[in-house]
C-alpha atoms as a PDB file:
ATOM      1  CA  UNK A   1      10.322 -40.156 -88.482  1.00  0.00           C
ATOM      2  CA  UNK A   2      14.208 -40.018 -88.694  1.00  0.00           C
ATOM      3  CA  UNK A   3      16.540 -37.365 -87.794  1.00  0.00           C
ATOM      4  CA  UNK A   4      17.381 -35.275 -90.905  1.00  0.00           C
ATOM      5  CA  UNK A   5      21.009 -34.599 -91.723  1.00  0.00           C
ATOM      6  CA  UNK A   6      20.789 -30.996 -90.704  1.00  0.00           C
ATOM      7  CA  UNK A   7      19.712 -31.896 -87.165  1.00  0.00           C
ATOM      8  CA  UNK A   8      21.969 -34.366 -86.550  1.00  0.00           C
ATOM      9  CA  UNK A   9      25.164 -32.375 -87.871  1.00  0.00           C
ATOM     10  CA  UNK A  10      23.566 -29.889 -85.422  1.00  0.00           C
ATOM     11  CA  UNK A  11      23.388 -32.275 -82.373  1.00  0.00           C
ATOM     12  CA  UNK A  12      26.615 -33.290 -82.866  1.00  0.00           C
ATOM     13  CA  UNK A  13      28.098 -30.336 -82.580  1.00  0.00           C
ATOM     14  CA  UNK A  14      26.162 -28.913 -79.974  1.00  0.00           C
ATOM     15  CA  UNK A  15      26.898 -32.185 -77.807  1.00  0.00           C
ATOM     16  CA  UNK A  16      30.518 -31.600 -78.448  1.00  0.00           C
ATOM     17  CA  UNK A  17      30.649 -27.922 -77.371  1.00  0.00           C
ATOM     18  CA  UNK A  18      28.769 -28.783 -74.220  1.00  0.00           C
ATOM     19  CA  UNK A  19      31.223 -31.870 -72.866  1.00  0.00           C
ATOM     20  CA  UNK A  20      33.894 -29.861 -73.371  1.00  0.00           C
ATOM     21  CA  UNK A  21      32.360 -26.673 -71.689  1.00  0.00           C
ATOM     22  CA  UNK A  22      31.052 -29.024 -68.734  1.00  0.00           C
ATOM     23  CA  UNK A  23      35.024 -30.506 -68.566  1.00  0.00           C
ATOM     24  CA  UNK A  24      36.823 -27.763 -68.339  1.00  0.00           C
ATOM     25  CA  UNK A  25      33.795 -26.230 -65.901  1.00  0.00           C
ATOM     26  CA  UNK A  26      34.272 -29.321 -63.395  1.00  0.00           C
ATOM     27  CA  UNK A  27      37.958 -29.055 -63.493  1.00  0.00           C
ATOM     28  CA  UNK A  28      38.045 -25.219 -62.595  1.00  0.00           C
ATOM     29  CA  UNK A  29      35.201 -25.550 -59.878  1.00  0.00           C
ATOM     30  CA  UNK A  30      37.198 -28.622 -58.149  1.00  0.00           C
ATOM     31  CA  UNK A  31      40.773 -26.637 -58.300  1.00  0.00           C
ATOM     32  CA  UNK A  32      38.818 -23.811 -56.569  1.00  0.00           C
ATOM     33  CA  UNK A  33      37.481 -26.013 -53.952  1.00  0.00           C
ATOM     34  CA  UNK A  34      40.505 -27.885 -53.372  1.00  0.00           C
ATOM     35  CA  UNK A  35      42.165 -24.348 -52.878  1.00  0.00           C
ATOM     36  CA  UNK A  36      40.078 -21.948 -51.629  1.00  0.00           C
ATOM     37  CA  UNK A  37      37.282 -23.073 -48.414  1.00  0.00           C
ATOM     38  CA  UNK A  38      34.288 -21.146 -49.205  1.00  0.00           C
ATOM     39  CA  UNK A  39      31.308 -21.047 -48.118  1.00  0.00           C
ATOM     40  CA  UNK A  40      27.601 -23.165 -49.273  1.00  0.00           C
ATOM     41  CA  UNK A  41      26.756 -19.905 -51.117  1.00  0.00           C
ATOM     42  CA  UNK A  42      29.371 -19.788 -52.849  1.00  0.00           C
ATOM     43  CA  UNK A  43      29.710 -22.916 -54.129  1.00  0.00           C
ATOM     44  CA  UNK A  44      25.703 -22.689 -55.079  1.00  0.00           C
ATOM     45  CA  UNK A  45      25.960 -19.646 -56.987  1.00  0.00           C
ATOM     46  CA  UNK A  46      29.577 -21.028 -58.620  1.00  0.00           C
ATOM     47  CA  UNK A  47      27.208 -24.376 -59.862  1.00  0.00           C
ATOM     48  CA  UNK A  48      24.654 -21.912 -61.118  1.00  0.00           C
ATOM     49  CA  UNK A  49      26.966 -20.108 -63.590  1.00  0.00           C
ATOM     50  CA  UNK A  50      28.252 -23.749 -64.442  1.00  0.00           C
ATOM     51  CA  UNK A  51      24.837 -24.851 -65.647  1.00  0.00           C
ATOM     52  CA  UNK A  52      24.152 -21.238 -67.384  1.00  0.00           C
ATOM     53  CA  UNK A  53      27.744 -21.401 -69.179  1.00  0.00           C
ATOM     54  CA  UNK A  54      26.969 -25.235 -69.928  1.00  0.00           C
ATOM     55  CA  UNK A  55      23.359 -23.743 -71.662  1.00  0.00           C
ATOM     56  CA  UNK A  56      24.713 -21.096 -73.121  1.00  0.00           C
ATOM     57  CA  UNK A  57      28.146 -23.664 -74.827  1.00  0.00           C
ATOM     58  CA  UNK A  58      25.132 -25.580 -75.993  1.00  0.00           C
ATOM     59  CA  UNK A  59      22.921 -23.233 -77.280  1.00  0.00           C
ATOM     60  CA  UNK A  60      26.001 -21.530 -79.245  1.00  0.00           C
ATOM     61  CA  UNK A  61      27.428 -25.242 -80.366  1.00  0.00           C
ATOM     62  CA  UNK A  62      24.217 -25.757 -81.949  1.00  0.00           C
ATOM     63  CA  UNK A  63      23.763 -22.307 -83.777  1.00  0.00           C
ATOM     64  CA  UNK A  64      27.092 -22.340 -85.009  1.00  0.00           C
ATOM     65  CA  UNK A  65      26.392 -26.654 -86.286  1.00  0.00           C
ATOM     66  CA  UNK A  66      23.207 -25.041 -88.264  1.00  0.00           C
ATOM     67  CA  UNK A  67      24.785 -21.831 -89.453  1.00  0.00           C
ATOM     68  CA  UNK A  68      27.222 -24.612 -91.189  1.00  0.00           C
ATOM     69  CA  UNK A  69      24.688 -26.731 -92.181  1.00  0.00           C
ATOM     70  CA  UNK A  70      22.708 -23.731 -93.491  1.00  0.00           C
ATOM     71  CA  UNK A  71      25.733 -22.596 -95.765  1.00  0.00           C
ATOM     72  CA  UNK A  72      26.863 -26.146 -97.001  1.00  0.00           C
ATOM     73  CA  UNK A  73      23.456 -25.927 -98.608  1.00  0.00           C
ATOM     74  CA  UNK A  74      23.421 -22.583-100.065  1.00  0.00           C
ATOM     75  CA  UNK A  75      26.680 -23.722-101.683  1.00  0.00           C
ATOM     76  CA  UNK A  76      25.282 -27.139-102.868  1.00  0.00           C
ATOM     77  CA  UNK A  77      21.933 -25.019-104.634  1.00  0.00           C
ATOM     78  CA  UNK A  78      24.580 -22.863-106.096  1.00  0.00           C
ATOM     79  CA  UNK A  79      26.469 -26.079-107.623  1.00  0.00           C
ATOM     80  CA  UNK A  80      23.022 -27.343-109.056  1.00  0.00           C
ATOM     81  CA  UNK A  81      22.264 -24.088-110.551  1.00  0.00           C
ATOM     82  CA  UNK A  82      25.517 -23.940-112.251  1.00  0.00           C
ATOM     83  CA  UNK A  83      25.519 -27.056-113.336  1.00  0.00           C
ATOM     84  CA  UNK A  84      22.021 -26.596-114.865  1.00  0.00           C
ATOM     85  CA  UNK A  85      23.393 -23.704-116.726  1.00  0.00           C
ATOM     86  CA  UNK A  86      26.115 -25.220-118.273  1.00  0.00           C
ATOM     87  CA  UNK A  87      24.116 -28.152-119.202  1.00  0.00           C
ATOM     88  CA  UNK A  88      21.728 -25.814-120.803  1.00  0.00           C
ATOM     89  CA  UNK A  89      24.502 -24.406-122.883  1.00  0.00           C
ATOM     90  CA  UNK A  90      25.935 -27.986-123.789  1.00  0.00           C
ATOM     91  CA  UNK A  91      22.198 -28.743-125.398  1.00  0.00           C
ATOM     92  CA  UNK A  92      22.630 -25.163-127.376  1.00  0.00           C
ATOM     93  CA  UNK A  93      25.872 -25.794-128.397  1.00  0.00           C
ATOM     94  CA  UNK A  94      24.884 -29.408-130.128  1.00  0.00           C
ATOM     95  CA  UNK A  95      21.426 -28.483-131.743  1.00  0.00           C
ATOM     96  CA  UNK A  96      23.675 -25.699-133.819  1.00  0.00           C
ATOM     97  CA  UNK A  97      26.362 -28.167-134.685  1.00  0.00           C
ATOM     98  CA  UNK A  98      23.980 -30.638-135.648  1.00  0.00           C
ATOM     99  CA  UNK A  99      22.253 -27.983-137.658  1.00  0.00           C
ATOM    100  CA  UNK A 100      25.260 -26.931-139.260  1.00  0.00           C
ATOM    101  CA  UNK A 101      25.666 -31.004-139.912  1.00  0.00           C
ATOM    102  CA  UNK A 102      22.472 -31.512-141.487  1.00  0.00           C
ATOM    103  CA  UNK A 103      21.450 -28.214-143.246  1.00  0.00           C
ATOM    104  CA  UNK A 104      17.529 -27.644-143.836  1.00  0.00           C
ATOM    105  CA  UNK A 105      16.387 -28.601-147.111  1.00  0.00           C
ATOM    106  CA  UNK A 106      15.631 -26.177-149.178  1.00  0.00           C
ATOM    107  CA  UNK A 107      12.231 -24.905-149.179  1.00  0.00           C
ATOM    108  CA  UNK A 108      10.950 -24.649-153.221  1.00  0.00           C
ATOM    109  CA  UNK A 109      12.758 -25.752-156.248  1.00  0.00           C
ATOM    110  CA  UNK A 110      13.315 -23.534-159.230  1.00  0.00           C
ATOM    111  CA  UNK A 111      10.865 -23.485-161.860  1.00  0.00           C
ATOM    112  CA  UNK A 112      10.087 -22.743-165.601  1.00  0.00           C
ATOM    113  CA  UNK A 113       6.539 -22.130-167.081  1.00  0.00           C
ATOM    114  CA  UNK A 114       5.957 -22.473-170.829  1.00  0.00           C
ATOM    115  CA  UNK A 115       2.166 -21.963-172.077  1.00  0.00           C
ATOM    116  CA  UNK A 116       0.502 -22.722-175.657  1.00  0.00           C
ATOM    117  CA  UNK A 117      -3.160 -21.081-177.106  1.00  0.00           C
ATOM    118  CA  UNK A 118      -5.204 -23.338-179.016  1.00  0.00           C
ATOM    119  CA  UNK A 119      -7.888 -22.967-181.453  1.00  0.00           C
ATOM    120  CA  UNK A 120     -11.477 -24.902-180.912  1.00  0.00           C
ATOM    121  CA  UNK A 121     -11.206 -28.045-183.212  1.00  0.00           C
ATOM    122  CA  UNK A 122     -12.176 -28.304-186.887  1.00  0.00           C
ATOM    123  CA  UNK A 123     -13.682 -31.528-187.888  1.00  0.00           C
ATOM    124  CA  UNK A 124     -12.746 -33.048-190.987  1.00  0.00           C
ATOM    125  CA  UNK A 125     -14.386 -32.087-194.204  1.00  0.00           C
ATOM    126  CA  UNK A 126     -17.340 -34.495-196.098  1.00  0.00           C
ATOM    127  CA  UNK A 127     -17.499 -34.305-199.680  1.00  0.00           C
ATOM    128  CA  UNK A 128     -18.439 -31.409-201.082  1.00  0.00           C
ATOM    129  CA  UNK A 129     -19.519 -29.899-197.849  1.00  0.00           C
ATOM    130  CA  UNK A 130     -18.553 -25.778-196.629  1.00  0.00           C
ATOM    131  CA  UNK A 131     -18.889 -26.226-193.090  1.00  0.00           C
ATOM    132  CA  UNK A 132     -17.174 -29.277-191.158  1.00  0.00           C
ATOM    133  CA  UNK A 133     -18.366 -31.195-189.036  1.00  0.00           C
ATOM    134  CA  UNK A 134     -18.050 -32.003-185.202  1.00  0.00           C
ATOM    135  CA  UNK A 135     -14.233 -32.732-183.685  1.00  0.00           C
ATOM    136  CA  UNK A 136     -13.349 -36.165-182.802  1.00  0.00           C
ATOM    137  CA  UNK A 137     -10.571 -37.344-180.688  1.00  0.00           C
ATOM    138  CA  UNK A 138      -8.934 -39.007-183.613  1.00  0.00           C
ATOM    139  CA  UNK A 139      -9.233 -35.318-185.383  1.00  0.00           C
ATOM    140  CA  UNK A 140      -7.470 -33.565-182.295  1.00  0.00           C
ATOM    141  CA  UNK A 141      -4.944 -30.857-182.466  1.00  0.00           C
ATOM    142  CA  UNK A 142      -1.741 -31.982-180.969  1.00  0.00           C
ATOM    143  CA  UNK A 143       0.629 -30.105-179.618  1.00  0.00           C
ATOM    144  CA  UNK A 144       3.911 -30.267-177.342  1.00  0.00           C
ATOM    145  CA  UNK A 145       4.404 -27.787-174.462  1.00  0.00           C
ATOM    146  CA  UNK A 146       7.732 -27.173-173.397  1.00  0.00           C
ATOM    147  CA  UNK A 147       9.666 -25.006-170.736  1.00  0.00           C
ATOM    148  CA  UNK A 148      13.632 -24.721-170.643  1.00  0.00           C
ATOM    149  CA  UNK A 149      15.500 -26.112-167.897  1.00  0.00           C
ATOM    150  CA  UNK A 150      19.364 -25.921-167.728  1.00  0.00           C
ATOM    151  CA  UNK A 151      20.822 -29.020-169.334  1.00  0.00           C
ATOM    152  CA  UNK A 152      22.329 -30.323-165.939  1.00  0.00           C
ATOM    153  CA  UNK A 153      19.530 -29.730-163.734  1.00  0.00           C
ATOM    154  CA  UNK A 154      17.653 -32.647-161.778  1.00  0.00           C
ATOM    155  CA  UNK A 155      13.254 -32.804-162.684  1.00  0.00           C
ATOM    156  CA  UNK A 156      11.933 -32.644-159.869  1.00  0.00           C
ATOM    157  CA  UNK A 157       8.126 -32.499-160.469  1.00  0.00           C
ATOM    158  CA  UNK A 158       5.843 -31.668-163.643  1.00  0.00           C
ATOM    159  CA  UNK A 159       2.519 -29.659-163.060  1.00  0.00           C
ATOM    160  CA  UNK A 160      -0.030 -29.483-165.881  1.00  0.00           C
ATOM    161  CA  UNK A 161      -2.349 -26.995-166.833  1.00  0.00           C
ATOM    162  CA  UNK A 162      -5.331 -26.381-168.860  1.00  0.00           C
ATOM    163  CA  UNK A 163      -8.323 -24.104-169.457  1.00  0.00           C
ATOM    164  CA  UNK A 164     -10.734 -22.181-171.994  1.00  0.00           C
ATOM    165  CA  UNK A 165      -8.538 -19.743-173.694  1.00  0.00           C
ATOM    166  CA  UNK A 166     -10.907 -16.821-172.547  1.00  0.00           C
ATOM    167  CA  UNK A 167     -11.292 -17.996-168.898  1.00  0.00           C
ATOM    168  CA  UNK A 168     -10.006 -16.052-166.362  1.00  0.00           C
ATOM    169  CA  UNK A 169      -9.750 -18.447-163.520  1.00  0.00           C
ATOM    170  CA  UNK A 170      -6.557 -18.957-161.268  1.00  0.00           C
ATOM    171  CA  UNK A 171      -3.995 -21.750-163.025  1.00  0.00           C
ATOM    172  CA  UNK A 172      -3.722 -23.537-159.568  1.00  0.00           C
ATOM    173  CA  UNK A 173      -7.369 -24.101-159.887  1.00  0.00           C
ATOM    174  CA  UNK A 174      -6.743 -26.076-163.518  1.00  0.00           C
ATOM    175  CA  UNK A 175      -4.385 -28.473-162.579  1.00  0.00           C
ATOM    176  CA  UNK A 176      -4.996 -31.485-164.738  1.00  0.00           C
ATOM    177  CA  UNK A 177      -3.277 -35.335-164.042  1.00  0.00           C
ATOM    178  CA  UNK A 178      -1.294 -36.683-167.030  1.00  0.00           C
ATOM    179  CA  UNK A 179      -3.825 -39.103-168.820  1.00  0.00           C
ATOM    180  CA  UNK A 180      -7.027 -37.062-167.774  1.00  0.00           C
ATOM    181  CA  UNK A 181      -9.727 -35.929-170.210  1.00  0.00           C
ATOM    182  CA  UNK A 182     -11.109 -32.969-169.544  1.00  0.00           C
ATOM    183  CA  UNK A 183     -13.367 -30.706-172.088  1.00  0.00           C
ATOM    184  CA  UNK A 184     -12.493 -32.626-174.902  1.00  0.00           C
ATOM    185  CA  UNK A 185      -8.213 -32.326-174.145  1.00  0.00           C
ATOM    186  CA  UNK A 186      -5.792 -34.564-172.175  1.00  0.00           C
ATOM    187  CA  UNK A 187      -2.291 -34.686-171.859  1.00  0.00           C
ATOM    188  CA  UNK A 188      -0.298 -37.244-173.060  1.00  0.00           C
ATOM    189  CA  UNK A 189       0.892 -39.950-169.997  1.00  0.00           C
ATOM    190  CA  UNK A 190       4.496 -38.869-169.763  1.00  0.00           C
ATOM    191  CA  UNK A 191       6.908 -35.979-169.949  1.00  0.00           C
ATOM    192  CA  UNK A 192       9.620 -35.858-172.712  1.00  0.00           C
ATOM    193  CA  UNK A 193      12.841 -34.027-173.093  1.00  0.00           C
ATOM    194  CA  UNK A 194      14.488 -32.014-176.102  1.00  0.00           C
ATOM    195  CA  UNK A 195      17.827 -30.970-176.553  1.00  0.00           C
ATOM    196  CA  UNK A 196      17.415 -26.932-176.583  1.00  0.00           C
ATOM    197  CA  UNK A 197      21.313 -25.726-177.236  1.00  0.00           C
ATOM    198  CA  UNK A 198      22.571 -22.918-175.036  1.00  0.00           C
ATOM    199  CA  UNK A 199      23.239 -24.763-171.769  1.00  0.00           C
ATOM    200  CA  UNK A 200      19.506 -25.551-171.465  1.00  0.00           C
ATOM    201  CA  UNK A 201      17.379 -28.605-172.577  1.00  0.00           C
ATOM    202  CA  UNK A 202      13.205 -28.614-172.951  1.00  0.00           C
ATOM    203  CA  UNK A 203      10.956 -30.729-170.431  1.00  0.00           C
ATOM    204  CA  UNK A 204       7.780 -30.958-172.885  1.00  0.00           C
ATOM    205  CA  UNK A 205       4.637 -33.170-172.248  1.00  0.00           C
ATOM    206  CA  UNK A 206       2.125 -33.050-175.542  1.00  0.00           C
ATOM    207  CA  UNK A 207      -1.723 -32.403-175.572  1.00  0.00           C
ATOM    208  CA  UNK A 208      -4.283 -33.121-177.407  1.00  0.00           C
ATOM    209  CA  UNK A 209      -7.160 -30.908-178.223  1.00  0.00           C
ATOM    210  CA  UNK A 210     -10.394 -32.017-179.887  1.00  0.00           C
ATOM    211  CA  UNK A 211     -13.375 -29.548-177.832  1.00  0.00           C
ATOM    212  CA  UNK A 212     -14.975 -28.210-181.831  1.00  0.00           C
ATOM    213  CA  UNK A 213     -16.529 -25.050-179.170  1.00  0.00           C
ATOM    214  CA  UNK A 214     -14.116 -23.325-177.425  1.00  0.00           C
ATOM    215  CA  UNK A 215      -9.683 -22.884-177.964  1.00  0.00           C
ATOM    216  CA  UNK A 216      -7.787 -23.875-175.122  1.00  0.00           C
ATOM    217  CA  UNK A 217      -4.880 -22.715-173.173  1.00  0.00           C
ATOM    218  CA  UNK A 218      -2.487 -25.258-171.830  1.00  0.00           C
ATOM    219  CA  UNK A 219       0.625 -24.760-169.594  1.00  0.00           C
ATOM    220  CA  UNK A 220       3.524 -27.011-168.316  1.00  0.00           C
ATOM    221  CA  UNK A 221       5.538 -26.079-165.238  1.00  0.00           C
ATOM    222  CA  UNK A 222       8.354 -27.753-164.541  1.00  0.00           C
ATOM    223  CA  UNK A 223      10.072 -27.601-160.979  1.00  0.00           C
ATOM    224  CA  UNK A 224      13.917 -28.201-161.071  1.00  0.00           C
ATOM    225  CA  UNK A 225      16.995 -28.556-158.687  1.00  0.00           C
ATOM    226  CA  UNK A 226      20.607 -28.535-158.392  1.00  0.00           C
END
Protein backbone atom coordinates (compact mmCIF):
# COMPACT_ATOMS: atom_id res chain seq x y z
CA UNK A 1 0.00 0.00 0.00
CA UNK A 2 1.66 3.43 -0.80
CA UNK A 3 2.28 6.32 1.34
CA UNK A 4 -0.58 8.85 0.95
CA UNK A 5 0.26 12.47 0.26
CA UNK A 6 -0.70 13.57 3.72
CA UNK A 7 1.84 11.24 5.34
CA UNK A 8 4.51 11.90 3.32
CA UNK A 9 4.17 15.87 3.45
CA UNK A 10 4.12 14.90 7.16
CA UNK A 11 7.39 12.82 7.15
CA UNK A 12 9.04 15.26 5.42
CA UNK A 13 8.66 17.74 7.59
CA UNK A 14 9.04 15.96 10.64
CA UNK A 15 12.49 14.53 9.23
CA UNK A 16 13.50 18.05 8.58
CA UNK A 17 12.72 19.47 12.06
CA UNK A 18 14.56 16.58 13.64
CA UNK A 19 18.15 16.93 11.54
CA UNK A 20 18.17 20.23 12.27
CA UNK A 21 17.26 19.84 16.06
CA UNK A 22 19.90 16.84 16.25
CA UNK A 23 22.62 19.52 14.40
CA UNK A 24 22.43 22.19 16.31
CA UNK A 25 22.11 19.58 19.56
CA UNK A 26 25.60 17.91 18.54
CA UNK A 27 27.20 21.20 17.95
CA UNK A 28 26.20 22.69 21.46
CA UNK A 29 27.01 19.34 23.39
CA UNK A 30 30.65 19.20 21.62
CA UNK A 31 31.38 23.16 22.36
CA UNK A 32 30.47 22.23 25.98
CA UNK A 33 32.77 19.37 26.09
CA UNK A 34 35.51 20.96 24.37
CA UNK A 35 35.10 23.78 27.08
CA UNK A 36 33.95 22.70 30.11
CA UNK A 37 35.52 18.90 31.71
CA UNK A 38 32.61 17.42 33.34
CA UNK A 39 31.93 14.62 34.66
CA UNK A 40 30.22 10.87 33.07
CA UNK A 41 26.96 12.11 34.68
CA UNK A 42 26.88 14.88 33.22
CA UNK A 43 27.48 14.17 29.95
CA UNK A 44 24.72 11.13 30.37
CA UNK A 45 22.05 13.23 31.55
CA UNK A 46 23.20 16.18 28.78
CA UNK A 47 22.62 13.05 25.91
CA UNK A 48 19.33 12.32 27.60
CA UNK A 49 17.79 15.79 27.07
CA UNK A 50 19.40 15.53 23.47
CA UNK A 51 17.33 12.49 22.58
CA UNK A 52 14.08 13.99 24.50
CA UNK A 53 14.55 17.50 22.59
CA UNK A 54 15.32 15.37 19.31
CA UNK A 55 11.60 13.45 20.17
CA UNK A 56 9.98 16.18 21.09
CA UNK A 57 11.51 18.47 17.39
CA UNK A 58 10.03 15.40 15.81
CA UNK A 59 6.94 14.92 17.31
CA UNK A 60 6.20 18.85 16.86
CA UNK A 61 7.71 18.76 13.01
CA UNK A 62 5.20 16.26 12.31
CA UNK A 63 2.06 17.91 14.01
CA UNK A 64 2.76 21.09 12.58
CA UNK A 65 3.39 18.97 8.60
CA UNK A 66 -0.36 17.53 9.32
CA UNK A 67 -1.92 20.63 10.80
CA UNK A 68 -0.80 21.98 7.12
CA UNK A 69 -1.82 19.18 5.38
CA UNK A 70 -5.11 19.19 7.34
CA UNK A 71 -5.86 22.92 6.27
CA UNK A 72 -4.65 22.68 2.54
CA UNK A 73 -7.61 20.34 2.44
CA UNK A 74 -10.22 22.20 4.19
CA UNK A 75 -9.34 24.94 1.68
CA UNK A 76 -9.38 22.59 -1.40
CA UNK A 77 -13.28 21.18 -0.13
CA UNK A 78 -14.06 24.80 0.15
CA UNK A 79 -12.85 25.43 -3.64
CA UNK A 80 -15.03 22.36 -4.78
CA UNK A 81 -17.98 23.57 -2.99
CA UNK A 82 -17.75 26.89 -4.53
CA UNK A 83 -17.17 25.84 -7.60
CA UNK A 84 -20.22 23.51 -7.45
CA UNK A 85 -22.24 26.48 -6.58
CA UNK A 86 -21.41 28.58 -9.23
CA UNK A 87 -21.76 25.86 -11.66
CA UNK A 88 -25.17 25.31 -10.31
CA UNK A 89 -26.02 28.89 -11.01
CA UNK A 90 -24.40 28.80 -14.62
CA UNK A 91 -27.08 25.75 -15.42
CA UNK A 92 -29.96 28.26 -13.89
CA UNK A 93 -28.87 31.03 -15.64
CA UNK A 94 -29.03 29.11 -19.28
CA UNK A 95 -32.34 27.03 -18.83
CA UNK A 96 -34.05 30.77 -18.34
CA UNK A 97 -32.29 32.22 -21.32
CA UNK A 98 -33.06 29.39 -23.34
CA UNK A 99 -36.60 29.66 -22.12
CA UNK A 100 -36.82 33.14 -22.85
CA UNK A 101 -35.29 31.89 -26.50
CA UNK A 102 -37.79 29.40 -27.19
CA UNK A 103 -41.08 30.49 -25.46
CA UNK A 104 -43.68 27.57 -24.58
CA UNK A 105 -46.27 27.12 -27.04
CA UNK A 106 -49.28 28.14 -26.23
CA UNK A 107 -51.49 25.80 -24.56
CA UNK A 108 -55.27 25.99 -26.50
CA UNK A 109 -56.17 27.91 -29.52
CA UNK A 110 -59.13 30.22 -29.68
CA UNK A 111 -62.32 28.91 -30.71
CA UNK A 112 -65.84 29.65 -32.20
CA UNK A 113 -68.94 27.33 -31.89
CA UNK A 114 -71.89 27.76 -34.27
CA UNK A 115 -74.89 25.12 -33.85
CA UNK A 116 -78.05 24.40 -36.24
CA UNK A 117 -81.65 22.42 -35.08
CA UNK A 118 -83.06 20.24 -37.57
CA UNK A 119 -86.36 18.82 -38.19
CA UNK A 120 -86.83 14.76 -38.66
CA UNK A 121 -87.02 14.28 -42.53
CA UNK A 122 -90.13 14.40 -44.72
CA UNK A 123 -90.17 11.99 -47.52
CA UNK A 124 -91.36 13.01 -50.73
CA UNK A 125 -95.00 12.96 -51.57
CA UNK A 126 -96.78 9.94 -53.98
CA UNK A 127 -99.63 10.92 -55.92
CA UNK A 128 -102.44 11.79 -54.31
CA UNK A 129 -101.21 10.60 -51.00
CA UNK A 130 -101.67 12.88 -47.26
CA UNK A 131 -98.98 11.38 -45.44
CA UNK A 132 -95.33 10.94 -47.01
CA UNK A 133 -93.45 8.48 -47.00
CA UNK A 134 -90.06 7.29 -45.42
CA UNK A 135 -86.74 9.78 -45.85
CA UNK A 136 -84.11 8.77 -48.18
CA UNK A 137 -80.65 10.01 -48.40
CA UNK A 138 -81.30 11.52 -51.76
CA UNK A 139 -84.43 13.39 -49.88
CA UNK A 140 -82.04 14.77 -47.03
CA UNK A 141 -82.16 18.16 -45.53
CA UNK A 142 -78.98 19.96 -46.16
CA UNK A 143 -77.65 22.41 -44.37
CA UNK A 144 -74.28 24.48 -43.80
CA UNK A 145 -72.99 25.16 -40.25
CA UNK A 146 -70.85 27.95 -39.81
CA UNK A 147 -68.88 29.78 -36.93
CA UNK A 148 -67.02 33.26 -37.45
CA UNK A 149 -63.43 33.45 -37.27
CA UNK A 150 -61.51 36.77 -37.80
CA UNK A 151 -60.62 37.11 -41.46
CA UNK A 152 -56.76 36.85 -40.76
CA UNK A 153 -56.72 34.09 -38.43
CA UNK A 154 -54.86 30.65 -39.16
CA UNK A 155 -57.60 27.10 -38.94
CA UNK A 156 -56.20 25.23 -36.88
CA UNK A 157 -58.56 22.23 -36.36
CA UNK A 158 -62.43 21.56 -37.14
CA UNK A 159 -64.50 19.45 -34.56
CA UNK A 160 -67.93 18.17 -35.59
CA UNK A 161 -70.89 17.56 -33.75
CA UNK A 162 -74.13 15.87 -33.88
CA UNK A 163 -77.05 14.50 -31.86
CA UNK A 164 -80.99 14.02 -31.39
CA UNK A 165 -82.29 17.45 -30.94
CA UNK A 166 -83.89 16.38 -27.50
CA UNK A 167 -80.81 14.49 -26.18
CA UNK A 168 -79.15 15.70 -23.41
CA UNK A 169 -75.82 14.05 -23.64
CA UNK A 170 -72.35 15.90 -23.34
CA UNK A 171 -71.18 17.36 -27.07
CA UNK A 172 -67.65 15.81 -26.47
CA UNK A 173 -69.40 12.55 -26.37
CA UNK A 174 -70.94 13.27 -30.19
CA UNK A 175 -68.02 13.95 -31.97
CA UNK A 176 -68.59 12.73 -35.47
CA UNK A 177 -65.51 12.31 -38.41
CA UNK A 178 -66.19 14.26 -41.63
CA UNK A 179 -67.67 11.56 -44.07
CA UNK A 180 -69.35 9.43 -41.22
CA UNK A 181 -73.00 8.33 -41.24
CA UNK A 182 -74.50 8.26 -38.26
CA UNK A 183 -78.52 8.06 -37.56
CA UNK A 184 -79.35 8.78 -40.90
CA UNK A 185 -76.84 12.33 -41.07
CA UNK A 186 -73.18 12.85 -42.13
CA UNK A 187 -71.19 15.68 -42.74
CA UNK A 188 -69.98 16.60 -45.85
CA UNK A 189 -65.89 15.55 -46.37
CA UNK A 190 -64.45 19.02 -46.11
CA UNK A 191 -64.72 22.39 -44.46
CA UNK A 192 -65.53 25.55 -46.55
CA UNK A 193 -65.07 29.21 -45.99
CA UNK A 194 -67.44 32.36 -46.54
CA UNK A 195 -66.62 35.79 -46.67
CA UNK A 196 -68.65 37.22 -43.46
CA UNK A 197 -67.79 41.25 -43.69
CA UNK A 198 -66.79 42.92 -40.44
CA UNK A 199 -63.19 41.74 -40.07
CA UNK A 200 -64.42 38.13 -39.76
CA UNK A 201 -64.91 35.30 -42.37
CA UNK A 202 -67.22 31.85 -41.76
CA UNK A 203 -65.47 28.28 -41.46
CA UNK A 204 -68.75 26.18 -42.46
CA UNK A 205 -68.80 22.36 -43.18
CA UNK A 206 -72.55 21.22 -44.54
CA UNK A 207 -74.73 18.24 -43.28
CA UNK A 208 -77.02 16.27 -44.42
CA UNK A 209 -80.02 15.03 -42.60
CA UNK A 210 -82.35 12.27 -43.81
CA UNK A 211 -83.35 10.22 -40.07
CA UNK A 212 -87.73 10.60 -41.08
CA UNK A 213 -87.90 9.89 -36.72
CA UNK A 214 -86.20 12.20 -34.83
CA UNK A 215 -84.65 16.32 -35.69
CA UNK A 216 -81.15 16.68 -35.16
CA UNK A 217 -78.80 19.11 -33.68
CA UNK A 218 -75.49 19.64 -35.34
CA UNK A 219 -72.52 21.86 -34.25
CA UNK A 220 -69.15 22.98 -35.82
CA UNK A 221 -66.28 24.21 -33.67
CA UNK A 222 -63.64 25.68 -35.13
CA UNK A 223 -60.20 26.18 -33.24
CA UNK A 224 -58.13 29.21 -34.53
CA UNK A 225 -54.69 30.99 -34.01
CA UNK A 226 -52.73 33.99 -34.54
Amino acid sequence: MGVSETVLVAMIGAGATVLTALVQIISAFRKSGSNDRRSSRSRVRSLVWMFALMLAAGVGGFAYAEYRALQSRDETRALRDELQQQMQALTASATRLEQLRFPAPATADNASVATVSLPACKGAQVGFATTRGPCAEQDALQVAVCAPIPVLARVTAVELYARADDSQQPWPETRLMAGQVSAAGRFAENPFERPDGDGSRLVCQSFAHWNSEKGRAVRILVRYGA
